[in-house]
PDB file of N, CA and C in Angstrom:
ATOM      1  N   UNK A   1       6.133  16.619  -6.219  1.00  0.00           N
ATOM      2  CA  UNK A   1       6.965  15.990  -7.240  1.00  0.00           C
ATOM      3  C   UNK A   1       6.888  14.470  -7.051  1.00  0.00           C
ATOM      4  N   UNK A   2       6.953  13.710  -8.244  1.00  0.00           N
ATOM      5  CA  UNK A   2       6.778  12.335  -8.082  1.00  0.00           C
ATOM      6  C   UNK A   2       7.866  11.929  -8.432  1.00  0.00           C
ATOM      7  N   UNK A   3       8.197  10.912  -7.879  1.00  0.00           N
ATOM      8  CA  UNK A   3       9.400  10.227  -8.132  1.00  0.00           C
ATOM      9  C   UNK A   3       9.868  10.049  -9.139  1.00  0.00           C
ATOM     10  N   UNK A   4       9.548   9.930  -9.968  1.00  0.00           N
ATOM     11  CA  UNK A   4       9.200   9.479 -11.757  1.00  0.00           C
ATOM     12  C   UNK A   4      10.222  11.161 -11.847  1.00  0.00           C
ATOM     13  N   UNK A   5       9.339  11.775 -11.900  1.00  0.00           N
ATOM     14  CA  UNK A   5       9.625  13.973 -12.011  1.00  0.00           C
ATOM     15  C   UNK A   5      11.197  14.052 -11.111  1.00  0.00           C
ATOM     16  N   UNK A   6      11.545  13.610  -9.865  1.00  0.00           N
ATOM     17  CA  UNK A   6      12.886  13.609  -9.136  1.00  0.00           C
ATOM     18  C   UNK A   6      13.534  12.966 -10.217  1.00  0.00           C
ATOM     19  N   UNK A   7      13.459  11.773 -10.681  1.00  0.00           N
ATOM     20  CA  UNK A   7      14.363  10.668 -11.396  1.00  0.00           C
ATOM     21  C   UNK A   7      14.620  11.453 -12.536  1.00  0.00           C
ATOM     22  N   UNK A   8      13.892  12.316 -13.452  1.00  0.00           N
ATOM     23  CA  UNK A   8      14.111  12.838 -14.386  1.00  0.00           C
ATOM     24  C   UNK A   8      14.854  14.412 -14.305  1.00  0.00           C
ATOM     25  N   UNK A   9      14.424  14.974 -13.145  1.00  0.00           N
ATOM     26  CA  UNK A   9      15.607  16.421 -12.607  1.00  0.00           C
ATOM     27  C   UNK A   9      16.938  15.961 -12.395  1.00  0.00           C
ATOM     28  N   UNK A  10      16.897  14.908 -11.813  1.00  0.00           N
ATOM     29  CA  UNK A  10      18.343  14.648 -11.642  1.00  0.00           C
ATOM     30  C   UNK A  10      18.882  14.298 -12.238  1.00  0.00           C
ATOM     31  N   UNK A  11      18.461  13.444 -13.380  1.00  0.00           N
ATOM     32  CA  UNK A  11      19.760  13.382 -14.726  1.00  0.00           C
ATOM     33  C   UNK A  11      19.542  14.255 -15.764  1.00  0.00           C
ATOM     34  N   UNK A  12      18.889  15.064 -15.862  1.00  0.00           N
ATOM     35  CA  UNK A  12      18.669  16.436 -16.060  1.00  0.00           C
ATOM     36  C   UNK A  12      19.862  17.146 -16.047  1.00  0.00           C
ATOM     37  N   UNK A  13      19.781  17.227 -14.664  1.00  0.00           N
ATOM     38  CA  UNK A  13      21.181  17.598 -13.905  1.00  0.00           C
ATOM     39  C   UNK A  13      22.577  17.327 -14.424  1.00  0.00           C
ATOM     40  N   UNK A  14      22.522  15.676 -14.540  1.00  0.00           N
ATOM     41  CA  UNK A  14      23.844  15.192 -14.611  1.00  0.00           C
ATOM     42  C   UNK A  14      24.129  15.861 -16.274  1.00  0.00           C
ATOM     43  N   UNK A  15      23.340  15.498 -17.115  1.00  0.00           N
ATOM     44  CA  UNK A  15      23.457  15.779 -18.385  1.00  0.00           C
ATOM     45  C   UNK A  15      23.715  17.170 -18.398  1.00  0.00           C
ATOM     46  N   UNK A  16      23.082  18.050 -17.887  1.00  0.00           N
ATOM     47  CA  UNK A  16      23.333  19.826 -18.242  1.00  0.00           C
ATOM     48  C   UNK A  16      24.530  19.826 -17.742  1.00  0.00           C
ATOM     49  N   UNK A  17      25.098  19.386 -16.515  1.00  0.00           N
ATOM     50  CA  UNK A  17      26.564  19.499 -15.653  1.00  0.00           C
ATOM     51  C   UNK A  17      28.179  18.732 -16.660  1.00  0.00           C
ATOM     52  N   UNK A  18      27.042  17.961 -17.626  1.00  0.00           N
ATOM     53  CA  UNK A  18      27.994  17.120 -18.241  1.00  0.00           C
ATOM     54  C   UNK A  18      29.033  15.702 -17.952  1.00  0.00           C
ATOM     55  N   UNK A  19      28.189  15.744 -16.708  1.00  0.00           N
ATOM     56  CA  UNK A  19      28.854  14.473 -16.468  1.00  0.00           C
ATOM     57  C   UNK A  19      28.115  13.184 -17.401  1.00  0.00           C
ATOM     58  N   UNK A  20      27.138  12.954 -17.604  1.00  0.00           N
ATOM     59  CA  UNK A  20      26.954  11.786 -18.862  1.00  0.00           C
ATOM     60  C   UNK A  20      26.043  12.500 -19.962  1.00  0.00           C
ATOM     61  N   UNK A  21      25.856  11.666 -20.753  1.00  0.00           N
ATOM     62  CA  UNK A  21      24.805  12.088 -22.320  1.00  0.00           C
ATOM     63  C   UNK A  21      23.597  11.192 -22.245  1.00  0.00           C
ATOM     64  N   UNK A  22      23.332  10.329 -21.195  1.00  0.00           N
ATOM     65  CA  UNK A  22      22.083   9.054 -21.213  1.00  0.00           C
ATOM     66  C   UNK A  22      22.034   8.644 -19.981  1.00  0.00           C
ATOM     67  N   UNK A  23      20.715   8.180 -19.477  1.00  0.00           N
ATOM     68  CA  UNK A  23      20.594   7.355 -18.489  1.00  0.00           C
ATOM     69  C   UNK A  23      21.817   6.109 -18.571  1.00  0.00           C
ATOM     70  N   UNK A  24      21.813   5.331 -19.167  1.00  0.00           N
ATOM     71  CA  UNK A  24      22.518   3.983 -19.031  1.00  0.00           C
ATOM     72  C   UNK A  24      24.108   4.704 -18.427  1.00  0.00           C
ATOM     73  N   UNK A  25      24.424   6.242 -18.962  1.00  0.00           N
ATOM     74  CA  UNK A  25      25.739   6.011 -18.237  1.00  0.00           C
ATOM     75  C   UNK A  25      25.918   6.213 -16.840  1.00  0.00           C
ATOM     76  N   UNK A  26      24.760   6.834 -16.447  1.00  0.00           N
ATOM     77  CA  UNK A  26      24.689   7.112 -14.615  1.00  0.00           C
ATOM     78  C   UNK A  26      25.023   5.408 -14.157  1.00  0.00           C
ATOM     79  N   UNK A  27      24.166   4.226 -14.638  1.00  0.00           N
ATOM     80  CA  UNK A  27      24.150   3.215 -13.904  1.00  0.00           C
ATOM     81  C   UNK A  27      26.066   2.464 -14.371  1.00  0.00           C
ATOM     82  N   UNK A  28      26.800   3.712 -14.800  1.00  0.00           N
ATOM     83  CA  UNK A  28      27.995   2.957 -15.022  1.00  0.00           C
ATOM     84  C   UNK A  28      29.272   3.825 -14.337  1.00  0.00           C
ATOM     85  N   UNK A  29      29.099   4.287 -12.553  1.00  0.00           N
ATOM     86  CA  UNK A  29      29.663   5.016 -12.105  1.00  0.00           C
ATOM     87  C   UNK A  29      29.245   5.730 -11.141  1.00  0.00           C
ATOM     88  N   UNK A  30      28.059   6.068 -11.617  1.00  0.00           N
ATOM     89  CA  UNK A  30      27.688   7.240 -10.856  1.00  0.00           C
ATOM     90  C   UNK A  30      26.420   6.963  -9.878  1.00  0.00           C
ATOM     91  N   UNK A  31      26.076   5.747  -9.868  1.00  0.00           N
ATOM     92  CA  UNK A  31      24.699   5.196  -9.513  1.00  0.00           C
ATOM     93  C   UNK A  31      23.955   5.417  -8.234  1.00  0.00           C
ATOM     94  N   UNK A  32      25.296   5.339  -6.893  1.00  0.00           N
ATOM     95  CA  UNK A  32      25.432   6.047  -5.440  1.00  0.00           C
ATOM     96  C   UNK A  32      25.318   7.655  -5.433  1.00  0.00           C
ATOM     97  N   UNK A  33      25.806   8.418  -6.670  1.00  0.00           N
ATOM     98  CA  UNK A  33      25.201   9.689  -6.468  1.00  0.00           C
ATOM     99  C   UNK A  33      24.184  10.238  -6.936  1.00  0.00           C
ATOM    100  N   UNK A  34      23.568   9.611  -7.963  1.00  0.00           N
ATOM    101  CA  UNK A  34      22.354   9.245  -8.582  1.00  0.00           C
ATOM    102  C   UNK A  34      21.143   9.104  -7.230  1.00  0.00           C
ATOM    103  N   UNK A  35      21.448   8.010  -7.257  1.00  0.00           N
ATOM    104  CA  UNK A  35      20.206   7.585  -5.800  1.00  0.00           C
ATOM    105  C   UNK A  35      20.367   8.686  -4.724  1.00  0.00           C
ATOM    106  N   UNK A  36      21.164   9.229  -3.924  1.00  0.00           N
ATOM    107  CA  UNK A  36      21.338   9.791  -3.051  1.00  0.00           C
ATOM    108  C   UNK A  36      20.672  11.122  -3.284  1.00  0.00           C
ATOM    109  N   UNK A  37      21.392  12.382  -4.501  1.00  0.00           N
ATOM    110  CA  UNK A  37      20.649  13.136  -4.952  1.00  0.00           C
ATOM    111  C   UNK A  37      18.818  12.875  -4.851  1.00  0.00           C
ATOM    112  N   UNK A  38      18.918  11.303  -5.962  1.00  0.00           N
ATOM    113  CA  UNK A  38      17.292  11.454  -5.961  1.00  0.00           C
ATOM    114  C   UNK A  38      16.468  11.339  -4.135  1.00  0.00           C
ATOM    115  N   UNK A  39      17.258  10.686  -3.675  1.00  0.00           N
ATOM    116  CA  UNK A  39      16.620  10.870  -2.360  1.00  0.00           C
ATOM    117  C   UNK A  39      16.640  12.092  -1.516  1.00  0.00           C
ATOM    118  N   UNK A  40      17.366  12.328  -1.807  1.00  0.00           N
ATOM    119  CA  UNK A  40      17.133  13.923  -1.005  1.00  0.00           C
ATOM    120  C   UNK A  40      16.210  14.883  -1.987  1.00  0.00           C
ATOM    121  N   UNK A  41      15.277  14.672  -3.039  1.00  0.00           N
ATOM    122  CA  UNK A  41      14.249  15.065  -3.564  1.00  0.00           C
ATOM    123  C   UNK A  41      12.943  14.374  -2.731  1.00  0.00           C
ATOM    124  N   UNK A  42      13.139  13.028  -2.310  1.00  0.00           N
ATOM    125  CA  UNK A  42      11.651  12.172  -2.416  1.00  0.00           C
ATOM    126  C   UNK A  42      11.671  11.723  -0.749  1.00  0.00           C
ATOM    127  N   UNK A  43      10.708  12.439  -0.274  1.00  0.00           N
ATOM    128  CA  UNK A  43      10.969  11.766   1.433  1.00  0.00           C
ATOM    129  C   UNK A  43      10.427  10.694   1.557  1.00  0.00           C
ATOM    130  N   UNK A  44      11.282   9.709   2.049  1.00  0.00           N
ATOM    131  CA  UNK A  44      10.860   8.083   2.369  1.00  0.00           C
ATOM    132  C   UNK A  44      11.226   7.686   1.376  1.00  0.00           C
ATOM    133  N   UNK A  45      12.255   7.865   0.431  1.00  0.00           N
ATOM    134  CA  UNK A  45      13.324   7.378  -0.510  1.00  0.00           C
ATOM    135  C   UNK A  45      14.305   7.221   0.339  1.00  0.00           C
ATOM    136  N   UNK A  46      14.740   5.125   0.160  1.00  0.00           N
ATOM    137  CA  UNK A  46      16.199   5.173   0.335  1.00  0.00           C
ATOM    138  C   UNK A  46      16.921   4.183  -0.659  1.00  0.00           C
ATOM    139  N   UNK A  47      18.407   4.880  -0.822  1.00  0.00           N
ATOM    140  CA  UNK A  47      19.302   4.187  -1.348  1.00  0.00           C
ATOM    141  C   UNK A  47      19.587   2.839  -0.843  1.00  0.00           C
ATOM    142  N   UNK A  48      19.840   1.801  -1.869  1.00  0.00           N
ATOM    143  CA  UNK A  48      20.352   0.681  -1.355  1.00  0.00           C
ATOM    144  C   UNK A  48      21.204   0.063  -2.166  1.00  0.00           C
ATOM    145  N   UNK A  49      22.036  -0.702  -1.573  1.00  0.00           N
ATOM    146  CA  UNK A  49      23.054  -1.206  -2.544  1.00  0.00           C
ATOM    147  C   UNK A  49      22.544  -2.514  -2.955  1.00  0.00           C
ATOM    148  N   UNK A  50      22.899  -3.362  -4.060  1.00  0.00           N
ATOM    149  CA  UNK A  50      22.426  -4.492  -4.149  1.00  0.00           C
ATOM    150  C   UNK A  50      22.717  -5.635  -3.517  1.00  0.00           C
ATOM    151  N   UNK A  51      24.022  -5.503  -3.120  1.00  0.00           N
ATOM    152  CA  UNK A  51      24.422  -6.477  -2.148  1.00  0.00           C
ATOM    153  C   UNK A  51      23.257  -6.747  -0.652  1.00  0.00           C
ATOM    154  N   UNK A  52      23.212  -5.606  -0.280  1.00  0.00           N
ATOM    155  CA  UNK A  52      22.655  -5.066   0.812  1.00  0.00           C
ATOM    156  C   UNK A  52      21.087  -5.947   0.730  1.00  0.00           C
ATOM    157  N   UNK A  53      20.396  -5.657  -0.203  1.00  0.00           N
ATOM    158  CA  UNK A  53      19.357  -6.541  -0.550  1.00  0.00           C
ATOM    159  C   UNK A  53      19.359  -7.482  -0.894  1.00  0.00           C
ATOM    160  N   UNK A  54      20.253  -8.174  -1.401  1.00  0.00           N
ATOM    161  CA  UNK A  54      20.268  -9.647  -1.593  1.00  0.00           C
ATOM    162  C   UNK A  54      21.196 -10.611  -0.850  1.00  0.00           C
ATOM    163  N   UNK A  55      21.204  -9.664   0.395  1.00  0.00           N
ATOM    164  CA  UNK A  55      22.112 -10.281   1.520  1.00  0.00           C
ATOM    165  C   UNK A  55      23.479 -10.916   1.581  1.00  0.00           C
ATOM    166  N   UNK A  56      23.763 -11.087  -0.395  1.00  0.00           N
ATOM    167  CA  UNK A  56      25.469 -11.472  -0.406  1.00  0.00           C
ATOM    168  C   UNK A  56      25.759 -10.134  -1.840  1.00  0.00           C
ATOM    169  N   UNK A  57      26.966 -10.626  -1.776  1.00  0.00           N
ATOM    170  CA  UNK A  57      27.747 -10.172  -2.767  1.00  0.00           C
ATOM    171  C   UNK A  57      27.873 -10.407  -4.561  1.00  0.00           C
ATOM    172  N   UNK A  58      26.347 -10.927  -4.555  1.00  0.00           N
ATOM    173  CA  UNK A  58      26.441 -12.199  -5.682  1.00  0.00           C
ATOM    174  C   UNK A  58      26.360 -11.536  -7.488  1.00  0.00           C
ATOM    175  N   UNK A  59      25.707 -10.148  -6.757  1.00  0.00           N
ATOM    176  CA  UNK A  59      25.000  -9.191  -8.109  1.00  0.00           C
ATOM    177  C   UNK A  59      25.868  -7.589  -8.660  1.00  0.00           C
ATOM    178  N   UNK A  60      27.040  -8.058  -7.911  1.00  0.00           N
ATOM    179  CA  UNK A  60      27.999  -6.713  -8.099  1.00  0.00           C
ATOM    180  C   UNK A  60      27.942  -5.194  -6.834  1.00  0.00           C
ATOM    181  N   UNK A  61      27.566  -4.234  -7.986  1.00  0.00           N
ATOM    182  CA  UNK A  61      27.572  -3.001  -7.399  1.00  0.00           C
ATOM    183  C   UNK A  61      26.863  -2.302  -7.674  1.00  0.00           C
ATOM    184  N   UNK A  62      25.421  -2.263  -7.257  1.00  0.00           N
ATOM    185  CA  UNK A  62      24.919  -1.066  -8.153  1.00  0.00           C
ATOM    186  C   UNK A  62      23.967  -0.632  -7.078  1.00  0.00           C
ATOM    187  N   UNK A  63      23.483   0.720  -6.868  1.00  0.00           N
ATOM    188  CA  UNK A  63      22.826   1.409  -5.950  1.00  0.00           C
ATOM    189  C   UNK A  63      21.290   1.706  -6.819  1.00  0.00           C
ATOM    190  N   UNK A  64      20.489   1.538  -6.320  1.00  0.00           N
ATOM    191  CA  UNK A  64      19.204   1.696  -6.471  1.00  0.00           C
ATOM    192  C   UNK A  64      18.211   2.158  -5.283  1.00  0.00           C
ATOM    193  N   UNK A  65      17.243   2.637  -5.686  1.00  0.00           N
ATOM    194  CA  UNK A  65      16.426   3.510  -4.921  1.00  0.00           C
ATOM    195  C   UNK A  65      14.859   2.387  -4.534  1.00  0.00           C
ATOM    196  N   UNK A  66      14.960   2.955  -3.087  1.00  0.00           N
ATOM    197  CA  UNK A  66      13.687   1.728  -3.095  1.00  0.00           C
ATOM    198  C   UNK A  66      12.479   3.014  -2.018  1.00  0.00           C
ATOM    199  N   UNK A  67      11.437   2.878  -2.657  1.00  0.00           N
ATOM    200  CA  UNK A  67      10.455   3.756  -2.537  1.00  0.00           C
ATOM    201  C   UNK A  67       8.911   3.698  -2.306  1.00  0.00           C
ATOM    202  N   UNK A  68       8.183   3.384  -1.320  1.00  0.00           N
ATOM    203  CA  UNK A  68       6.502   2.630  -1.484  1.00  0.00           C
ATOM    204  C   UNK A  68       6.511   1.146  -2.653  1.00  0.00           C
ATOM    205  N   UNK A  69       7.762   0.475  -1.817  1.00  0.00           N
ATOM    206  CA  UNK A  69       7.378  -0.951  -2.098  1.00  0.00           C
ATOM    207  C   UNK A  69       7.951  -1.222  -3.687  1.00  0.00           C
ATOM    208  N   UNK A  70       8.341   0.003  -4.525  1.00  0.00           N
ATOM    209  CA  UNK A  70       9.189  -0.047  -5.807  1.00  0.00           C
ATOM    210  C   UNK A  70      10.382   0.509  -5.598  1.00  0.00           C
ATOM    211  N   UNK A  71      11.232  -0.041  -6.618  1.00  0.00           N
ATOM    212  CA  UNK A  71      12.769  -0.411  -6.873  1.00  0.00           C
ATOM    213  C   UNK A  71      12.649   0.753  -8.175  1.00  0.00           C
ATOM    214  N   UNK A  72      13.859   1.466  -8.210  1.00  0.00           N
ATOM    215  CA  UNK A  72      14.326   2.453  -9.478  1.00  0.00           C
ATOM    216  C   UNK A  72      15.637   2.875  -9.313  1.00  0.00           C
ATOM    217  N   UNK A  73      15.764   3.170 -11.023  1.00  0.00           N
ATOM    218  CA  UNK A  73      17.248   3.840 -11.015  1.00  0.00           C
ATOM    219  C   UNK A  73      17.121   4.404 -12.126  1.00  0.00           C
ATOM    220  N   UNK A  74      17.941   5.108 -12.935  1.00  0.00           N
ATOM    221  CA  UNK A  74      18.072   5.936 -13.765  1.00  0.00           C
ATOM    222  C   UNK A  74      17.773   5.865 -15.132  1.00  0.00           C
ATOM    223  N   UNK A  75      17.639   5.135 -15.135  1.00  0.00           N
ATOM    224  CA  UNK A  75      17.246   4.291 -16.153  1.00  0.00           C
ATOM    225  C   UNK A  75      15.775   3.341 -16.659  1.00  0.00           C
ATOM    226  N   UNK A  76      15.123   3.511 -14.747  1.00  0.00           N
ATOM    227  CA  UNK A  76      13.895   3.121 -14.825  1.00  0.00           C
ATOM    228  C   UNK A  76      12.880   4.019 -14.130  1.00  0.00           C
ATOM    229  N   UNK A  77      12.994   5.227 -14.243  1.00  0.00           N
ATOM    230  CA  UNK A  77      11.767   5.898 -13.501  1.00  0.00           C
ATOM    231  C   UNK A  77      10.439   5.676 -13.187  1.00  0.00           C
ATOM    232  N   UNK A  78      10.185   4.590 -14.236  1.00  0.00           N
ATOM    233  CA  UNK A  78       8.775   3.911 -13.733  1.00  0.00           C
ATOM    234  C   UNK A  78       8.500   2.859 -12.344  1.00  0.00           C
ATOM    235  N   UNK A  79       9.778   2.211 -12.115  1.00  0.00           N
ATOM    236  CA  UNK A  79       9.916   1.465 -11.336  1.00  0.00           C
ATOM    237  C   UNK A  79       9.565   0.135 -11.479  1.00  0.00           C
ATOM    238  N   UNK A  80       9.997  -0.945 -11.086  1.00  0.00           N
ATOM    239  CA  UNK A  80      10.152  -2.405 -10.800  1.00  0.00           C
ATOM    240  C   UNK A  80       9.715  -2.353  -9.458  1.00  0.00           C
ATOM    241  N   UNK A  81       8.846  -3.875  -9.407  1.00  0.00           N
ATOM    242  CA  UNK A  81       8.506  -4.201  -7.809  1.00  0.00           C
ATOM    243  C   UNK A  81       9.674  -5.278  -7.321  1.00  0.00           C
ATOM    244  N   UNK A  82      10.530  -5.742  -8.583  1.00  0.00           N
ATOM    245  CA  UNK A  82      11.834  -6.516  -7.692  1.00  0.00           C
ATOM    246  C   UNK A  82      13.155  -5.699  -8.373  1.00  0.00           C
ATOM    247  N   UNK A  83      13.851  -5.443  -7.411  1.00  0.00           N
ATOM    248  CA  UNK A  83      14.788  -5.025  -7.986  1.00  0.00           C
ATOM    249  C   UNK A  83      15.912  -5.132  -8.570  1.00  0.00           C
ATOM    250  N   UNK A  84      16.023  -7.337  -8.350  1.00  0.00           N
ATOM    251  CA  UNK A  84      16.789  -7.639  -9.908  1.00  0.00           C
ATOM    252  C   UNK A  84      16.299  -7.271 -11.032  1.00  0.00           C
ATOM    253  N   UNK A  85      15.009  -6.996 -11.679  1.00  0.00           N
ATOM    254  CA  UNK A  85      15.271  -6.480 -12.549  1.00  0.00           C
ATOM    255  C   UNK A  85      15.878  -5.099 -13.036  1.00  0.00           C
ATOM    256  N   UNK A  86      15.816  -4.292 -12.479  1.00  0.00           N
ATOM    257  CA  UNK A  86      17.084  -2.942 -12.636  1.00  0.00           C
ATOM    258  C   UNK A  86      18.263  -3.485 -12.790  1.00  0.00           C
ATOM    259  N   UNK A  87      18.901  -4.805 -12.087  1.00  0.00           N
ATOM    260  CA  UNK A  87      20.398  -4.985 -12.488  1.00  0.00           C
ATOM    261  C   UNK A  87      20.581  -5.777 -13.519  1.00  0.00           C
ATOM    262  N   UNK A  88      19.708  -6.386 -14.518  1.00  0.00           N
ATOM    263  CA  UNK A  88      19.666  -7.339 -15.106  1.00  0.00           C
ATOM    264  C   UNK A  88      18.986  -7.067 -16.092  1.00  0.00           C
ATOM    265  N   UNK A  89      18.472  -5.592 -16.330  1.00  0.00           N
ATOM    266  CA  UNK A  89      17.530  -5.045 -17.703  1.00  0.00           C
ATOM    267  C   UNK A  89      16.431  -5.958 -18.258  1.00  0.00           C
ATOM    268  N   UNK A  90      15.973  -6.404 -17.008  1.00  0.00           N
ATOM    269  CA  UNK A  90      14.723  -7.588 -17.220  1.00  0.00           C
ATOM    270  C   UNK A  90      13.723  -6.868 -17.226  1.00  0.00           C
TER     271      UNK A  90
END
C-alpha cells in the first residue's frame, strides 16, 4: 500500500464512520487522529505537529505526516516536500 492508498482508506474511514463529509474537515479537528491512524498503515510514517517542526509556536496546530522526505495530510495525499505548504494551502 502506498501512502497516497493509506491517506485515502483512512478518510474513507472517517467518512463511512461519519465523522466528516471531505478531506478539508479532518484538517479541522481531527488531524492528530488522522496522521496517527495513517501511520499505523505506513511503516516509517511519523506524525508531527507543526510547532514541533518549525521549532516555535508560530503556525498553530496542525498534525501532519512526514514520510521519505514528504510532508502530507488529508487533504494532500500526493505530498509536499515542505510542509508549510499543507498549513497554508500553498
Amino acid at each position: 500500500m502506498t501512502i497516497a492508498q493509506a491517506i485515502e482508506r483512512v478518510l474513507a474511514g472517517y467518512i463511512a464512520d461519519g465523522l466528516v463529509s471531505n478531506a478539508e474537515q479532518v484538517n479541522h479537528g481531527l488531524c492528530e487522529d488522522f496522521a496517527e491512524d495513517v501511520c499505523c498503515l505506513i511503516s516509517g510514517a511519523k506524525a508531527w505537529w507543526d510547532d514541533e517542526l518549525a521549532g516555535d509556536d508560530s503556525f498553530g496546530r496542525h498534525k501532519v505526516i512526514r514520510f521519505r522526505g514528504m510532508y502530507y495530510d488529508s487533504q494532500c495525499p500526493e505530498g509536499r516536500r515542505d510542509w508549510r505548504k499543507l498549513i497554508r494551502g500553498i
